[in-house]
Protein backbone atom coordinates (compact mmCIF):
# COMPACT_ATOMS: atom_id res chain seq x y z
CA UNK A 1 11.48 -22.07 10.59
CA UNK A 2 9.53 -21.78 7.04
CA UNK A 3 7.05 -19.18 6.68
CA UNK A 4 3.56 -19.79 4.94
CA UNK A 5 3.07 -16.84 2.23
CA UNK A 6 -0.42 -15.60 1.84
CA UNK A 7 -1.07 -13.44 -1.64
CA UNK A 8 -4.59 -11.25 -2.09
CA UNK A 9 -5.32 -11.03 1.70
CA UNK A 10 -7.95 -8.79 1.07
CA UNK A 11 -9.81 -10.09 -0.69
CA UNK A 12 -12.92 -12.43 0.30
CA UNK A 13 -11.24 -15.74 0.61
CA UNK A 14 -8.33 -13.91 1.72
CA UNK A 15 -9.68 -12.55 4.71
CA UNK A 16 -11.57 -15.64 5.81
CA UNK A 17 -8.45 -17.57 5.58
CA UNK A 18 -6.97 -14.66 7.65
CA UNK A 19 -9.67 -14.77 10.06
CA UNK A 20 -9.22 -18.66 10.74
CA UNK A 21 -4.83 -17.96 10.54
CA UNK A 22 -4.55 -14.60 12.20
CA UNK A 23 -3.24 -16.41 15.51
CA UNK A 24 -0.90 -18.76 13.88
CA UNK A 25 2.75 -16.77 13.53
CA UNK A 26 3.79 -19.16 10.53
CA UNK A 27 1.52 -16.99 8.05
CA UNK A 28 2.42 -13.51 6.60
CA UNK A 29 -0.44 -11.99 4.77
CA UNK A 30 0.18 -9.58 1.47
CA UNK A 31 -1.88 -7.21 0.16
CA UNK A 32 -1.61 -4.59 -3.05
CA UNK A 33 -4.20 -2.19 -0.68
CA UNK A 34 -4.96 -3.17 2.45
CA UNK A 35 -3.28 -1.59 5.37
CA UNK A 36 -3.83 -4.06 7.50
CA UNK A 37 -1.19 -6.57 5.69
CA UNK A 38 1.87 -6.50 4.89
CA UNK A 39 1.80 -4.85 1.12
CA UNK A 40 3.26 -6.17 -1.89
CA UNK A 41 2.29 -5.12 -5.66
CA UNK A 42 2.81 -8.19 -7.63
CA UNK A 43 3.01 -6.03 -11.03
CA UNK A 44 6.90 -4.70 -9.24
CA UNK A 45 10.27 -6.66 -9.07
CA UNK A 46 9.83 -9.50 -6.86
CA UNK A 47 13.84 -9.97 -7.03
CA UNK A 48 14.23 -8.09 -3.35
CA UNK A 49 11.60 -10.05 -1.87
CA UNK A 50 12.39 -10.77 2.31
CA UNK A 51 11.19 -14.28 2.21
CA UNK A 52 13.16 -16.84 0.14
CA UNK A 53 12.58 -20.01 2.16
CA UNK A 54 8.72 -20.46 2.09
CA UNK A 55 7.05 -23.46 3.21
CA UNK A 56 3.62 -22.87 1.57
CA UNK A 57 1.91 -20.42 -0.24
CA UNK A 58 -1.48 -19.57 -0.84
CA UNK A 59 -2.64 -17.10 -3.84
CA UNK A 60 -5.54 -15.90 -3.66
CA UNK A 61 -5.00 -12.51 -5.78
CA UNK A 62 -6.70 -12.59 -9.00
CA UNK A 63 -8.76 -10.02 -11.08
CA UNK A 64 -12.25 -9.59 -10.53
CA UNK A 65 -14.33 -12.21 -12.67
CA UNK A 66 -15.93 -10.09 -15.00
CA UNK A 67 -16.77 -10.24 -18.74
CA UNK A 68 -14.23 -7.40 -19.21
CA UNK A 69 -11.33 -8.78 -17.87
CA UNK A 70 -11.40 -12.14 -20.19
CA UNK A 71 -12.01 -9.53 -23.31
CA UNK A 72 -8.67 -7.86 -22.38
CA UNK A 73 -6.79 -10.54 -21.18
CA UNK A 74 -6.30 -9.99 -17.76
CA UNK A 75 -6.04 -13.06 -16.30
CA UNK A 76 -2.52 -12.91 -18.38
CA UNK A 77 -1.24 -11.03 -15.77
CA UNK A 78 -2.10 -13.32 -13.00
CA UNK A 79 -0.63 -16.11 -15.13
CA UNK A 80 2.68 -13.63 -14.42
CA UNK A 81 2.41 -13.13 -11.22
CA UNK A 82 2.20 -16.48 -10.48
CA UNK A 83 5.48 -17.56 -12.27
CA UNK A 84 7.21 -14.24 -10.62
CA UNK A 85 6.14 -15.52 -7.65
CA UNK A 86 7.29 -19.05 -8.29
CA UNK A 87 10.50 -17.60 -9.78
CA UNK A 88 11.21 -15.34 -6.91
CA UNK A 89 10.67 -17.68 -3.42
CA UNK A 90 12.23 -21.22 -4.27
């Protein structure tokens, strides 16, 4: 059976969607930090991920909207995430 991928559990959205999921066995939640998910850095090699055959998948990590983080590009790096991601679980 496919598995549903969840990226940036923790986060606000993350954990709502969690909260409405959490008894469906389909979904496995990541998280860089939280405990409470599985945890995955998406800055590290996504080569040896477990999960190749994915169904859906839901990303919901992204850096903090601040003026900062447009100033020193770092919505680049979720721009790389996403095509690791992409790369990594066809």
């Amino acid at each position: 059976m496919k598995k549903n991928i969840v990226f940036g559990a923790s986060g606000l959205v993350g954990l709502t969607f969690h909260k409405i999921l959490k008894k469906n066995k389909n979904f496995i939640f990541y998280s860089k930090t939280n405990k409470k998910f599985k945890i995955l850095d998406l800055n590290s090699d996504l080569k040896k991920f477990p999960y190749k055959n994915i169904d859906k998948c839901f990303f919901f990590s992204s850096p903090r909207i601040l003026k900062k983080n447009f100033t020193n590009n770092s919505f680049k790096s979720e721009f790389e995430w996403i095509k690791k991601i992409i790369l990594n679980i066809k």
